[in-house]
Protein backbone atom coordinates (compact mmCIF):
# COMPACT_ATOMS: atom_id res chain seq x y z
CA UNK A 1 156.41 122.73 96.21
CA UNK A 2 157.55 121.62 92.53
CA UNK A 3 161.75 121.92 91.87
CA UNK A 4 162.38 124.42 89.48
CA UNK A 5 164.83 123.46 86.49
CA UNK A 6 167.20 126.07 86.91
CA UNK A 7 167.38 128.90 89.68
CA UNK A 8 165.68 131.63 87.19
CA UNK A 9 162.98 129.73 86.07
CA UNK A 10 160.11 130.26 87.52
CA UNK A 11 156.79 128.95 87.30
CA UNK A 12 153.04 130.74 87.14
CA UNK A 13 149.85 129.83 87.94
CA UNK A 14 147.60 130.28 84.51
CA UNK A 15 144.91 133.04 86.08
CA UNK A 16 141.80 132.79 83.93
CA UNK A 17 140.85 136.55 84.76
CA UNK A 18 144.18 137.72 83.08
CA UNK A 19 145.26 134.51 80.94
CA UNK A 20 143.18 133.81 78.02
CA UNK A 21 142.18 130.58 78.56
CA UNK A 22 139.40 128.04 76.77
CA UNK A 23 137.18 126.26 78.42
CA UNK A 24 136.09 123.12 76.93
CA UNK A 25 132.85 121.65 76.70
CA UNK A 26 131.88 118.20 77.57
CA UNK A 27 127.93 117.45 78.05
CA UNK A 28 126.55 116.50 81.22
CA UNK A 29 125.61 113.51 82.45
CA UNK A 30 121.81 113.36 81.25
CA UNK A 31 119.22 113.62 84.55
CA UNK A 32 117.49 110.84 85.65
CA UNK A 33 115.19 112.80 87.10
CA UNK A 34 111.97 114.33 84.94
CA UNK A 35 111.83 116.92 87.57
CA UNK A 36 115.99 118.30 86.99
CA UNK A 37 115.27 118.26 83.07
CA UNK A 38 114.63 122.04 83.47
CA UNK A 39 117.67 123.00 85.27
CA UNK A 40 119.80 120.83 82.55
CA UNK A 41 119.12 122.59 80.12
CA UNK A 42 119.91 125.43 81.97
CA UNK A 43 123.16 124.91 83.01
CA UNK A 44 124.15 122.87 79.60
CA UNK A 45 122.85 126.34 77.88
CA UNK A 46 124.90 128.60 80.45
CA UNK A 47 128.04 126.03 79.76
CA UNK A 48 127.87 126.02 75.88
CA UNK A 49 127.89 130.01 75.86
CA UNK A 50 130.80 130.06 77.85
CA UNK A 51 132.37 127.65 75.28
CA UNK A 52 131.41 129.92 72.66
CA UNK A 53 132.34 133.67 73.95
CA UNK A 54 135.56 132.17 74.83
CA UNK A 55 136.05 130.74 71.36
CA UNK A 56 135.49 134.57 70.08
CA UNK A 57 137.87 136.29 72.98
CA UNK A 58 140.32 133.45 71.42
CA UNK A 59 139.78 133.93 67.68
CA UNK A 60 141.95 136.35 65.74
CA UNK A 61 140.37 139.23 64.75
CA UNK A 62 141.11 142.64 62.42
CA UNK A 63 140.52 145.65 64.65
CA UNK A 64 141.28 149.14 64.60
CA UNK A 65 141.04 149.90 68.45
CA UNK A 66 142.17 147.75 71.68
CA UNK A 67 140.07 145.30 72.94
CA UNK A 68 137.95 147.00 76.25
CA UNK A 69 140.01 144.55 78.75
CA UNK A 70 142.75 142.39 76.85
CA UNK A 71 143.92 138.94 78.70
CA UNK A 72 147.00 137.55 78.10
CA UNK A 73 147.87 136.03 75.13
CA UNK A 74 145.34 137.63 72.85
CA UNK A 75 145.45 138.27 69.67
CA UNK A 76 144.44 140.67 67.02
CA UNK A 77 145.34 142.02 63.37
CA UNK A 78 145.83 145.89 64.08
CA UNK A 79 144.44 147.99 61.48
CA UNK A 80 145.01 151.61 61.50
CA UNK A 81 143.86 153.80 63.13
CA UNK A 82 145.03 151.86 66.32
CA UNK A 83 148.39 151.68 66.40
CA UNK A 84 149.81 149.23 69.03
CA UNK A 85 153.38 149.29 68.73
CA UNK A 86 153.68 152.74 68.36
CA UNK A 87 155.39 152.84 65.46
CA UNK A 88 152.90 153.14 62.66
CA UNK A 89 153.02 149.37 61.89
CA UNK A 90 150.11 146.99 61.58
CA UNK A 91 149.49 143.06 61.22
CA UNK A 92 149.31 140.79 64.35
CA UNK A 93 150.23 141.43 67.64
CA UNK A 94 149.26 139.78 70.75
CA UNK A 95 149.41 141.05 74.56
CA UNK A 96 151.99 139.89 76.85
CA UNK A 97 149.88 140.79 80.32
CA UNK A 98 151.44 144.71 79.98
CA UNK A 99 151.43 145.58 76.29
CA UNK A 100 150.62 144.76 72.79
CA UNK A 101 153.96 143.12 70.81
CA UNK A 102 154.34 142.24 67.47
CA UNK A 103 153.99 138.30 66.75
């Protein structure tokens, strides 16, 4: 188990189901095989649009309701008639795991 730096610090696990997190992509190793060209493509296909829709979750966007299912660390430019903060202001906030705070 890693020492914590001070007796209140503590240290979490990033949780890609509730963290927004990007995912890199790096090609594949080209097959060698005629036969596994198919399935390549596939997966290299199924790879890149998890690059991309990640990329989108990530980008800053204007929006005038809540994002379905917000992750951690997303961000958006509230426009009314979505009001995050409750207090009639808009520009960017981003969502702490429990609620939307002004950045």
């Amino acid at each position: 188990m890693p020492k914590l730096r001070s007796p209140g610090d503590v240290k979490m696990a990033i949780n890609e189901k509730v963290d927004l997190v990007l995912q890199r992509y790096v090609r594949q190793p080209f097959p060698t095989i005629p036969e596994a060209l198919a399935r390549y493509v596939q997966d290299e296909l199924r790879r890149l649009e998890t690059a991309i829709q990640g990329l989108s979750e990530a980008s800053i966007q204007a929006a005038d309701e809540p994002p379905a299912n917000p992750r951690k660390g997303t961000v958006r430019f509230a426009l009314s008639p979505w009001d995050p903060l409750g207090n009639g202001t808009l520009g960017l906030v981003v969502y702490n795991g429990t609620a939307w705070v002004a950045v």
